[in-house]
Each structure stands twice: as structure tokens, then as C-alpha cells.
PDB file of N, CA and C in Angstrom:
ATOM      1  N   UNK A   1      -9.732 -10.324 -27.610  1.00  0.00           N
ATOM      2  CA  UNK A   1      -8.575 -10.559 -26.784  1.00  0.00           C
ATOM      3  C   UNK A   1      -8.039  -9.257 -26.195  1.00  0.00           C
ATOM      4  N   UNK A   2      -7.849  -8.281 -26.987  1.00  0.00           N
ATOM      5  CA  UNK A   2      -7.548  -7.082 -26.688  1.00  0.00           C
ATOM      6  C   UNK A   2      -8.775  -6.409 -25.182  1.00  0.00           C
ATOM      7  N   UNK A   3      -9.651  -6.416 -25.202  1.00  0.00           N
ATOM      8  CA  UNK A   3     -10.306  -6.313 -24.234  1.00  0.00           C
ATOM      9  C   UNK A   3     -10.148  -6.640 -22.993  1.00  0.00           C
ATOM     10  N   UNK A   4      -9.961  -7.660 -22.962  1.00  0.00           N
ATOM     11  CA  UNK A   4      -9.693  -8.606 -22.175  1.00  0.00           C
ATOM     12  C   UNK A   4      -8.290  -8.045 -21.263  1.00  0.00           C
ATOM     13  N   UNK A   5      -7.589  -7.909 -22.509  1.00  0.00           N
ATOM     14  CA  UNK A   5      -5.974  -7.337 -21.577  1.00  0.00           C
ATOM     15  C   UNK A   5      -6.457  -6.030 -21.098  1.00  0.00           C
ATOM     16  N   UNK A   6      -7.291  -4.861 -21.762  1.00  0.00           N
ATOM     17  CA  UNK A   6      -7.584  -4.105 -20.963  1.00  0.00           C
ATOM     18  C   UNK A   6      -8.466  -3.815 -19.728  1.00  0.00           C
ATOM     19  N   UNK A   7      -9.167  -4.729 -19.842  1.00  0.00           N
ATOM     20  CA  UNK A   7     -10.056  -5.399 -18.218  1.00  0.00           C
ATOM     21  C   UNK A   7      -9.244  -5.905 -17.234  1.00  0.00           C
ATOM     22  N   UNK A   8      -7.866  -6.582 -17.510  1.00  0.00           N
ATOM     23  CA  UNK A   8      -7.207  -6.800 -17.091  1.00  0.00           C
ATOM     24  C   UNK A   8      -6.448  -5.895 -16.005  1.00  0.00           C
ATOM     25  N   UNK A   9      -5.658  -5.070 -17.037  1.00  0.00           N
ATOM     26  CA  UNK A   9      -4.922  -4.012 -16.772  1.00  0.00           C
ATOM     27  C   UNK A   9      -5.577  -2.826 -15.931  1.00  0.00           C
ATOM     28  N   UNK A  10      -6.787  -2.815 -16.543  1.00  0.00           N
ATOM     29  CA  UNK A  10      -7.559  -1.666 -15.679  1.00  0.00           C
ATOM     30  C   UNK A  10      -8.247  -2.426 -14.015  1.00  0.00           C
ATOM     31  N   UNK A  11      -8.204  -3.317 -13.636  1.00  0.00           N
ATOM     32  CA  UNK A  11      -8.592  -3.692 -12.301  1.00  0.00           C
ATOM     33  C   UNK A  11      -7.013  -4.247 -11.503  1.00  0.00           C
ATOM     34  N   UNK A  12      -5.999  -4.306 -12.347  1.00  0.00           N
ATOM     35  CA  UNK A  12      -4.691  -4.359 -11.593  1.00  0.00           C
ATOM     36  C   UNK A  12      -4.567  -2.878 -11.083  1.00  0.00           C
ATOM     37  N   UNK A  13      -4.556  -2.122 -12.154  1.00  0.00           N
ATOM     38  CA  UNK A  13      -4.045  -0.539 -11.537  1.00  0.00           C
ATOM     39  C   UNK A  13      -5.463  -0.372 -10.427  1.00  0.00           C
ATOM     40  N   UNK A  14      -6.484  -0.727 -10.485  1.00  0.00           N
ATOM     41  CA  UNK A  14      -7.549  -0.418  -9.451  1.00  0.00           C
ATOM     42  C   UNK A  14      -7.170  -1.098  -8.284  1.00  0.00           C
ATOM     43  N   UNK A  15      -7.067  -2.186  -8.582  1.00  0.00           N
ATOM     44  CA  UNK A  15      -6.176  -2.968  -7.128  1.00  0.00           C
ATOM     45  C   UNK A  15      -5.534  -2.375  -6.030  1.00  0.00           C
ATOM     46  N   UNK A  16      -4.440  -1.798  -7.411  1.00  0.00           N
ATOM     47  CA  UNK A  16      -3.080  -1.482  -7.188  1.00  0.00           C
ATOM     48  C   UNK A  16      -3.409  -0.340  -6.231  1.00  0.00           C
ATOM     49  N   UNK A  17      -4.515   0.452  -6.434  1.00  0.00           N
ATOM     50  CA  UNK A  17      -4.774   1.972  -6.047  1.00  0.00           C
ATOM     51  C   UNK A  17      -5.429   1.798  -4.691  1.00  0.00           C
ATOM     52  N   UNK A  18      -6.253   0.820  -4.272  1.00  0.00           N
ATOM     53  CA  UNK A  18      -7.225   0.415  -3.377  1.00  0.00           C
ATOM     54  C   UNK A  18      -6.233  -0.270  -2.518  1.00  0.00           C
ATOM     55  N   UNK A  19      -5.204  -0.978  -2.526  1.00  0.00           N
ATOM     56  CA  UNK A  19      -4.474  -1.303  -1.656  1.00  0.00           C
ATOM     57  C   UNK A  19      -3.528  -0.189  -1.468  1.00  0.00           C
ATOM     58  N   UNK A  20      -2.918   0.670  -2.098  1.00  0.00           N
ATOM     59  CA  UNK A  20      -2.256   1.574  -1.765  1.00  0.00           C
ATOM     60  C   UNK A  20      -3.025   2.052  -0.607  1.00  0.00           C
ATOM     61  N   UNK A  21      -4.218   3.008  -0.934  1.00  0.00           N
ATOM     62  CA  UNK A  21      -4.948   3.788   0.102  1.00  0.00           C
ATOM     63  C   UNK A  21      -5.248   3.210   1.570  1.00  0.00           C
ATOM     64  N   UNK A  22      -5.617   1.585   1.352  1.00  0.00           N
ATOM     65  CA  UNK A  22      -5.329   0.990   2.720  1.00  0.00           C
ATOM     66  C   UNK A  22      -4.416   0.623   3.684  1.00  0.00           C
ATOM     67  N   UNK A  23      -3.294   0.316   3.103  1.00  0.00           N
ATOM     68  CA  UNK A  23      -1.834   0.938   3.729  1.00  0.00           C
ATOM     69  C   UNK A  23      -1.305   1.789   4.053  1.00  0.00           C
ATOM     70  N   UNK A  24      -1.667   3.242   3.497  1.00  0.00           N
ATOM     71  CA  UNK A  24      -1.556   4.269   4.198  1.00  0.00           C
ATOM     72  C   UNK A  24      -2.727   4.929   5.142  1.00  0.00           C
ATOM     73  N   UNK A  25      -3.729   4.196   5.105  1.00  0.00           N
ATOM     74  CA  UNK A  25      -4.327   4.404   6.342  1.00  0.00           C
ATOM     75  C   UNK A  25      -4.126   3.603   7.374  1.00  0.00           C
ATOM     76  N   UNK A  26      -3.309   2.259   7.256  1.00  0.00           N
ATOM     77  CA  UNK A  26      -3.075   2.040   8.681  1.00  0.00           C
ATOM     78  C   UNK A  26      -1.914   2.679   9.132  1.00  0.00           C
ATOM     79  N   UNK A  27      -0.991   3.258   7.857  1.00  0.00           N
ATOM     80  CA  UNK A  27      -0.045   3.599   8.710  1.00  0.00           C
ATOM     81  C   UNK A  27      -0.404   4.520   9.029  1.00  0.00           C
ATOM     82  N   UNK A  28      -1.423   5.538   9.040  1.00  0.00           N
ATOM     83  CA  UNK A  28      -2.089   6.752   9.735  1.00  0.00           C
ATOM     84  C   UNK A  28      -2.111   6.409  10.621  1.00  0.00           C
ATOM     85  N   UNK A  29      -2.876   5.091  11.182  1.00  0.00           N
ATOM     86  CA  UNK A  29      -4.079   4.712  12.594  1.00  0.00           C
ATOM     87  C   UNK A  29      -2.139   4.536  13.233  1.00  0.00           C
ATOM     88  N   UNK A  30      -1.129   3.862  12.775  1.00  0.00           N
ATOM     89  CA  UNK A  30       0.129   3.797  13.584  1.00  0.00           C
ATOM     90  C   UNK A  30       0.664   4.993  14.087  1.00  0.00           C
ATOM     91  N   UNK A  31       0.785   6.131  13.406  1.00  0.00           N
ATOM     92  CA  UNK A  31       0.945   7.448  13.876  1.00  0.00           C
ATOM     93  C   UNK A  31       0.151   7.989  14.698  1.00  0.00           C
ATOM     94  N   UNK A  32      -1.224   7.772  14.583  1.00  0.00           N
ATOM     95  CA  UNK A  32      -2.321   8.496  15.324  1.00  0.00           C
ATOM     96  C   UNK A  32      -1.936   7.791  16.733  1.00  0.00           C
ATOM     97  N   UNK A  33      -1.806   6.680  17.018  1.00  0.00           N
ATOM     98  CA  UNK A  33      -1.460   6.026  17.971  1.00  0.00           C
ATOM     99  C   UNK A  33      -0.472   6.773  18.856  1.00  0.00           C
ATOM    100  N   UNK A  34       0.561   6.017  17.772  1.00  0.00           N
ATOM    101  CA  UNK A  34       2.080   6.349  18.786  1.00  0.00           C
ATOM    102  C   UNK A  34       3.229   7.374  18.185  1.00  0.00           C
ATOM    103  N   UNK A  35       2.125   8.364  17.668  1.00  0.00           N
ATOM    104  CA  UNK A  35       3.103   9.910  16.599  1.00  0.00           C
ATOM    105  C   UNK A  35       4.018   8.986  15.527  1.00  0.00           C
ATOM    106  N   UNK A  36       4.507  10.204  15.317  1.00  0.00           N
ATOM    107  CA  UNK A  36       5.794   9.666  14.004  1.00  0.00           C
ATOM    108  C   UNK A  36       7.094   9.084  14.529  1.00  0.00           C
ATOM    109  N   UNK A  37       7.406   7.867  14.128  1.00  0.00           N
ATOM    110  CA  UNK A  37       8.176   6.732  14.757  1.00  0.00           C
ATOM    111  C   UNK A  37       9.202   6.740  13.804  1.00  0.00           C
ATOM    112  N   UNK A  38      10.312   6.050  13.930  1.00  0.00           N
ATOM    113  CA  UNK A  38      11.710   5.976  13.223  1.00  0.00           C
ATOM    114  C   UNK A  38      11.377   4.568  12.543  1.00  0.00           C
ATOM    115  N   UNK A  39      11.924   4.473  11.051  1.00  0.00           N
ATOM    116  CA  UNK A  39      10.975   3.305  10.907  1.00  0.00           C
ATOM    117  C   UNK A  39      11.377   1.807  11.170  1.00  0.00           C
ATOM    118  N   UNK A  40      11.853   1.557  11.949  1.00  0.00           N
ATOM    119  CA  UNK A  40      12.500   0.275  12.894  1.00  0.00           C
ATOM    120  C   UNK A  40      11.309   0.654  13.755  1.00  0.00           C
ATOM    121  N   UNK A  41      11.043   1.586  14.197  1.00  0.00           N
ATOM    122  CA  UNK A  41       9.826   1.295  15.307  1.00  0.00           C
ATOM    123  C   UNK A  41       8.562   1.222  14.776  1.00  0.00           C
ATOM    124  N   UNK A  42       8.310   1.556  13.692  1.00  0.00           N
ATOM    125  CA  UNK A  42       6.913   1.417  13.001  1.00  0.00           C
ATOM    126  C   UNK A  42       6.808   0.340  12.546  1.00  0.00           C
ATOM    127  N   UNK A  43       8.066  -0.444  11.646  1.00  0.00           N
ATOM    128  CA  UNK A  43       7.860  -1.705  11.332  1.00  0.00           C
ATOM    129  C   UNK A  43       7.250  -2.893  12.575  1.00  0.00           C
ATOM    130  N   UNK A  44       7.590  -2.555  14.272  1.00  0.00           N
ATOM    131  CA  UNK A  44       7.514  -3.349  15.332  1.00  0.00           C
ATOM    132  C   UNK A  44       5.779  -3.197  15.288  1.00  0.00           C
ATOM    133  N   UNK A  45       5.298  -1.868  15.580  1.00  0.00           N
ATOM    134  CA  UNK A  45       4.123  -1.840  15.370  1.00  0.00           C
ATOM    135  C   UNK A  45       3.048  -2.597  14.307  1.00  0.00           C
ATOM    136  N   UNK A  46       3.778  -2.279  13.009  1.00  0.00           N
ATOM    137  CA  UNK A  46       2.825  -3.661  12.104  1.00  0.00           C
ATOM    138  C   UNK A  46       2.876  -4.527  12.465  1.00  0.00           C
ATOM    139  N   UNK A  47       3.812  -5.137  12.969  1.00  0.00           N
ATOM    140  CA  UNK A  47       4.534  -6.616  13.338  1.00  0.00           C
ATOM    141  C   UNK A  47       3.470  -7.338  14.418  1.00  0.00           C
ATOM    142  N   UNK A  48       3.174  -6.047  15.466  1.00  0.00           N
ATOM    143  CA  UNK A  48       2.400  -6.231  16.293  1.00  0.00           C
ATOM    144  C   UNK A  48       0.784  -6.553  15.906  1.00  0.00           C
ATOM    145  N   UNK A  49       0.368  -5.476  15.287  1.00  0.00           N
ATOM    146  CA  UNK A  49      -0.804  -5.238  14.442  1.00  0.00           C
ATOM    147  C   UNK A  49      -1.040  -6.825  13.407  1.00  0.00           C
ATOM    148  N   UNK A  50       0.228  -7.226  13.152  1.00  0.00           N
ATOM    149  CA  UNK A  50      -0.489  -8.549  12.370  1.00  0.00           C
ATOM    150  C   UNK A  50      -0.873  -9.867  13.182  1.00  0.00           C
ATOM    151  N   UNK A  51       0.408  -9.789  14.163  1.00  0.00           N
ATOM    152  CA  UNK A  51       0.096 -10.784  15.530  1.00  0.00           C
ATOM    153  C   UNK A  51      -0.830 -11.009  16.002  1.00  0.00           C
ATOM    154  N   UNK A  52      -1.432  -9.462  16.385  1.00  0.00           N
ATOM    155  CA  UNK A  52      -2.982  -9.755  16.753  1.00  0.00           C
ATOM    156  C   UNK A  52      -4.375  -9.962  15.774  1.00  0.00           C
ATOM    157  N   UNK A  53      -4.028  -9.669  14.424  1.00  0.00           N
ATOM    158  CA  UNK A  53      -5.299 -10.289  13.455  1.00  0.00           C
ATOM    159  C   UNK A  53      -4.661 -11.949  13.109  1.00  0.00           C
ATOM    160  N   UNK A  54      -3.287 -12.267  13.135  1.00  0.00           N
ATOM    161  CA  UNK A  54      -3.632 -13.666  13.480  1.00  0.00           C
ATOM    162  C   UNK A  54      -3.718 -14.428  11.953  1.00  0.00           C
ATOM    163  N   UNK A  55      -4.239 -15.463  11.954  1.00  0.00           N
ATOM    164  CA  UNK A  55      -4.466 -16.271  10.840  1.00  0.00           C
ATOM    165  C   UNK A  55      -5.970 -15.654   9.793  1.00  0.00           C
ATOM    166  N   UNK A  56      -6.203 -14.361  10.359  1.00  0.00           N
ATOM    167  CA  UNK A  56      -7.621 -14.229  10.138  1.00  0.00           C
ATOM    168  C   UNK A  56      -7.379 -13.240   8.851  1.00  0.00           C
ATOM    169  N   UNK A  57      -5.777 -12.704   8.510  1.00  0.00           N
ATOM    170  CA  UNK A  57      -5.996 -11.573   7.959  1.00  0.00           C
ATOM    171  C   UNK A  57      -5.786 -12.031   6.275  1.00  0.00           C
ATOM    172  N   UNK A  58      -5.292 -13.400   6.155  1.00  0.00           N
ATOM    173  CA  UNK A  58      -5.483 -13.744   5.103  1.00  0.00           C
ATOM    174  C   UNK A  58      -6.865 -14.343   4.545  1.00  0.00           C
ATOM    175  N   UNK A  59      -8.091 -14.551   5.312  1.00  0.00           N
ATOM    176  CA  UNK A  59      -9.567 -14.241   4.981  1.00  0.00           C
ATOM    177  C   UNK A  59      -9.884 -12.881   4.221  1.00  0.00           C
ATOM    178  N   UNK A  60      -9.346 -11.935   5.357  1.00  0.00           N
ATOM    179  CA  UNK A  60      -9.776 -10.322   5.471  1.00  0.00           C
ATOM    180  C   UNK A  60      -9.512 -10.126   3.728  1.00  0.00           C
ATOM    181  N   UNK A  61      -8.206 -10.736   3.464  1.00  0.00           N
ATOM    182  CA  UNK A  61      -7.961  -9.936   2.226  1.00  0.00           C
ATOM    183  C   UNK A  61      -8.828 -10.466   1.241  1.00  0.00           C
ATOM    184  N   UNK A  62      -8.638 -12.221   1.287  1.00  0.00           N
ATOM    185  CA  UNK A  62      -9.856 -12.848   0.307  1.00  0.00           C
ATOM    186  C   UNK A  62     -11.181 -12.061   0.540  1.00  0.00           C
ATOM    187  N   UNK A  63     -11.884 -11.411   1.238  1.00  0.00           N
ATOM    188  CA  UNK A  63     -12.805 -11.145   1.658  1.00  0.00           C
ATOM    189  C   UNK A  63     -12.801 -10.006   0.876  1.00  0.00           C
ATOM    190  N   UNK A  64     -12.270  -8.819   1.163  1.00  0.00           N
ATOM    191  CA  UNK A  64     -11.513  -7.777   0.252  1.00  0.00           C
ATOM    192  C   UNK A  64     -11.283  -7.455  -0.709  1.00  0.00           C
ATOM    193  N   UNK A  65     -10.531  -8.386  -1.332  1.00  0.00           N
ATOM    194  CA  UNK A  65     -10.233  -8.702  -3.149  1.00  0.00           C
ATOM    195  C   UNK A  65     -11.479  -9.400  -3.597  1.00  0.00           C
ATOM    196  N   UNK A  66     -12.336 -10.043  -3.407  1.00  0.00           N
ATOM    197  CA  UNK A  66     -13.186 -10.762  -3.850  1.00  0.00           C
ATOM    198  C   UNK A  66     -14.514  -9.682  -3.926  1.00  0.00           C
ATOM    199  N   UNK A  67     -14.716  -8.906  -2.752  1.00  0.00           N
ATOM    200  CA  UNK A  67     -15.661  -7.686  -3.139  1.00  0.00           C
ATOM    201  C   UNK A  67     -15.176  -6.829  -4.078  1.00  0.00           C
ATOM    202  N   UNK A  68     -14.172  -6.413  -3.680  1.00  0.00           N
ATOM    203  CA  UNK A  68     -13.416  -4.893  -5.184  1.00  0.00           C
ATOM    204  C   UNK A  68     -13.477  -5.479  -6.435  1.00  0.00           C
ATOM    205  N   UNK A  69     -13.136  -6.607  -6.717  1.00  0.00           N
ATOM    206  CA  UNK A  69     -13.026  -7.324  -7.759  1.00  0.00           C
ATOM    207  C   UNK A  69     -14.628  -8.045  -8.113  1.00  0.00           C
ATOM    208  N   UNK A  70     -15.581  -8.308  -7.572  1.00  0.00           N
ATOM    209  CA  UNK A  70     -17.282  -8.341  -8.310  1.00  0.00           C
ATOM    210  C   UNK A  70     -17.707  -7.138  -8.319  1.00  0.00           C
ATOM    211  N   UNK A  71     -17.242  -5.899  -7.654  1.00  0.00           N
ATOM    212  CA  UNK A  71     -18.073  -4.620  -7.688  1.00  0.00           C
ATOM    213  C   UNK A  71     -16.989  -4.034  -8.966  1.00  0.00           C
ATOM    214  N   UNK A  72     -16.265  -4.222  -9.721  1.00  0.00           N
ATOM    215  CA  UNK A  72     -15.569  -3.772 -10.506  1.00  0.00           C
ATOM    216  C   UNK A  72     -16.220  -4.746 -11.892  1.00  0.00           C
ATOM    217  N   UNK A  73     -16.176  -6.109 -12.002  1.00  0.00           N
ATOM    218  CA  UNK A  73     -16.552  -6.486 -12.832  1.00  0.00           C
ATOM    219  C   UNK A  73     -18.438  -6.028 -13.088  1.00  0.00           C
ATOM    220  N   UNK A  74     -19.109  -5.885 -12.211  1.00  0.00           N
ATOM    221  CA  UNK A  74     -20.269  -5.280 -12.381  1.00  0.00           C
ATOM    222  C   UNK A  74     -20.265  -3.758 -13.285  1.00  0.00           C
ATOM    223  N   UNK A  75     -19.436  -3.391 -12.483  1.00  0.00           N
ATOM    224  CA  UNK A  75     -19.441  -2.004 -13.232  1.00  0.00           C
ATOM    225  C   UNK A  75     -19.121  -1.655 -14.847  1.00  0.00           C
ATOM    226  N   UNK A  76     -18.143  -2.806 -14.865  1.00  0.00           N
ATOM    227  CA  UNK A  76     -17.578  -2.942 -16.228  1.00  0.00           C
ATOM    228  C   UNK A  76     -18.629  -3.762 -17.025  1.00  0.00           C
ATOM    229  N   UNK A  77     -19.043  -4.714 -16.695  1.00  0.00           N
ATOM    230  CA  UNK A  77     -20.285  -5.153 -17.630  1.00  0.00           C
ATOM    231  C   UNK A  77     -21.220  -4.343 -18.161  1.00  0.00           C
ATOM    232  N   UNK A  78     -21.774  -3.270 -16.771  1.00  0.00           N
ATOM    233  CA  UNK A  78     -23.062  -2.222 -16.903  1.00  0.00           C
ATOM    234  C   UNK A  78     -22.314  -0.985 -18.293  1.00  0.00           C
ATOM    235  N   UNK A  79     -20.957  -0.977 -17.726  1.00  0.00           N
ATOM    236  CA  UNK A  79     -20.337   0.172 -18.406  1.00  0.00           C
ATOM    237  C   UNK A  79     -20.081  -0.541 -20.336  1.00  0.00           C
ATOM    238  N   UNK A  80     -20.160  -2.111 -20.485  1.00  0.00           N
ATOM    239  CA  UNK A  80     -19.780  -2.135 -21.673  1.00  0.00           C
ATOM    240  C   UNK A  80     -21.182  -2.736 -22.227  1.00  0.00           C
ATOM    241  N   UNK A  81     -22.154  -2.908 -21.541  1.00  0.00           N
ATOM    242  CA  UNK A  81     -23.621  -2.831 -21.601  1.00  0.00           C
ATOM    243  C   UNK A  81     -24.143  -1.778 -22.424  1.00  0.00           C
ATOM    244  N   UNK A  82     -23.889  -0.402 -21.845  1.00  0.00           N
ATOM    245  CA  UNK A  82     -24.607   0.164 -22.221  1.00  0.00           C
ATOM    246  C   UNK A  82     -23.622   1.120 -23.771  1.00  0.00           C
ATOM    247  N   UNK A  83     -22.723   0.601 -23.722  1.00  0.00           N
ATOM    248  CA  UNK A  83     -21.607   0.789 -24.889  1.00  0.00           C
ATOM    249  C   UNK A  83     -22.055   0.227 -26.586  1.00  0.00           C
ATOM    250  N   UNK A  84     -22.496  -1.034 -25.957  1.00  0.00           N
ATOM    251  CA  UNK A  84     -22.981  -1.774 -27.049  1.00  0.00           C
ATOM    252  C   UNK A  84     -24.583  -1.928 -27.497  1.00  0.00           C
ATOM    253  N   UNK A  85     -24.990  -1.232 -26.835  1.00  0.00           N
ATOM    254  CA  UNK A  85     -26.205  -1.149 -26.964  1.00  0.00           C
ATOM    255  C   UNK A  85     -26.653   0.077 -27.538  1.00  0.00           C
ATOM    256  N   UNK A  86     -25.770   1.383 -27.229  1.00  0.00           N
ATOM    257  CA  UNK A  86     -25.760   3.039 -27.769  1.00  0.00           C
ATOM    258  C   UNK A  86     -24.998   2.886 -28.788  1.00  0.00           C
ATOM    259  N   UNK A  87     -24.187   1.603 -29.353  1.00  0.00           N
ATOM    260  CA  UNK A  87     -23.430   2.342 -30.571  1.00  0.00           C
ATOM    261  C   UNK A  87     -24.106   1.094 -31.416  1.00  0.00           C
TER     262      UNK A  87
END
């Protein structure tokens, strides 16, 4: 059981870290755009930015979370694979 909460815990904070980094790269691509904005005007820009991905961006993320999350459980299998097999 204990495992378990830490498989847990350790692909939330991975989540947690992998969506961080993608949010601050769009808000890069928003600056790169239209410089550093007051943030009433940056919020218009996401606003915009979601308008145009549309109904599609809640795929994007299933699409997203569903890769990070089998390439994480792979890793963790290989990683407690070879754990139990060396000790």
C-alpha cells in the first residue's frame, strides 16, 4: 500500500512539474509575440489563444496526460524491475 501512495505522489509532483513548464512556455510564446503586457492584457491573449484551439484543447490535454503518465509508469516498472531483481 505504501508504494502505491508513493507512485502516487511521485507522478502528481511530475505532473505538477510538466505542466508548470508548459505554462510558462506559452506564456513565453505571449511575450515573444506581443513583449511584456500588464496582466489584464495577457490574460486577453490566453483568452484568445484558447478561442482559437477551440473544443480541441481538452483532447490535447487527454492526449498529454495520457502519454506523461504511460511513459512514467514504464519507467517506474523498469525502475522497480530491476530493484527486485538486484536485491
Amino acid at each position: 500500500m505504501k508504494l502505491r501512495l508513493k507512485v502516487f505522489l511521485e507522478t502528481g509532483v511530475f505532473t505538477f512539474c510538466i505542466l508548470f513548464l508548459l505554462s510558462w512556455t506559452w506564456l513565453l510564446t505571449i511575450y515573444l509575440r506581443a513583449g511584456f503586457l500588464h496582466p489584464l492584457e495577457t490574460i486577453e491573449y490566453l483568452s484568445s489563444d484558447l478561442s482559437n484551439i477551440g473544443p480541441y484543447a481538452f483532447l490535447l490535454d487527454i492526449l498529454v496526460f495520457s502519454v506523461i503518465f504511460v511513459a512514467y509508469k514504464r519507467a517506474k516498472s523498469k525502475q522497480l524491475d530491476k530493484a527486485t531483481h538486484n536485491g
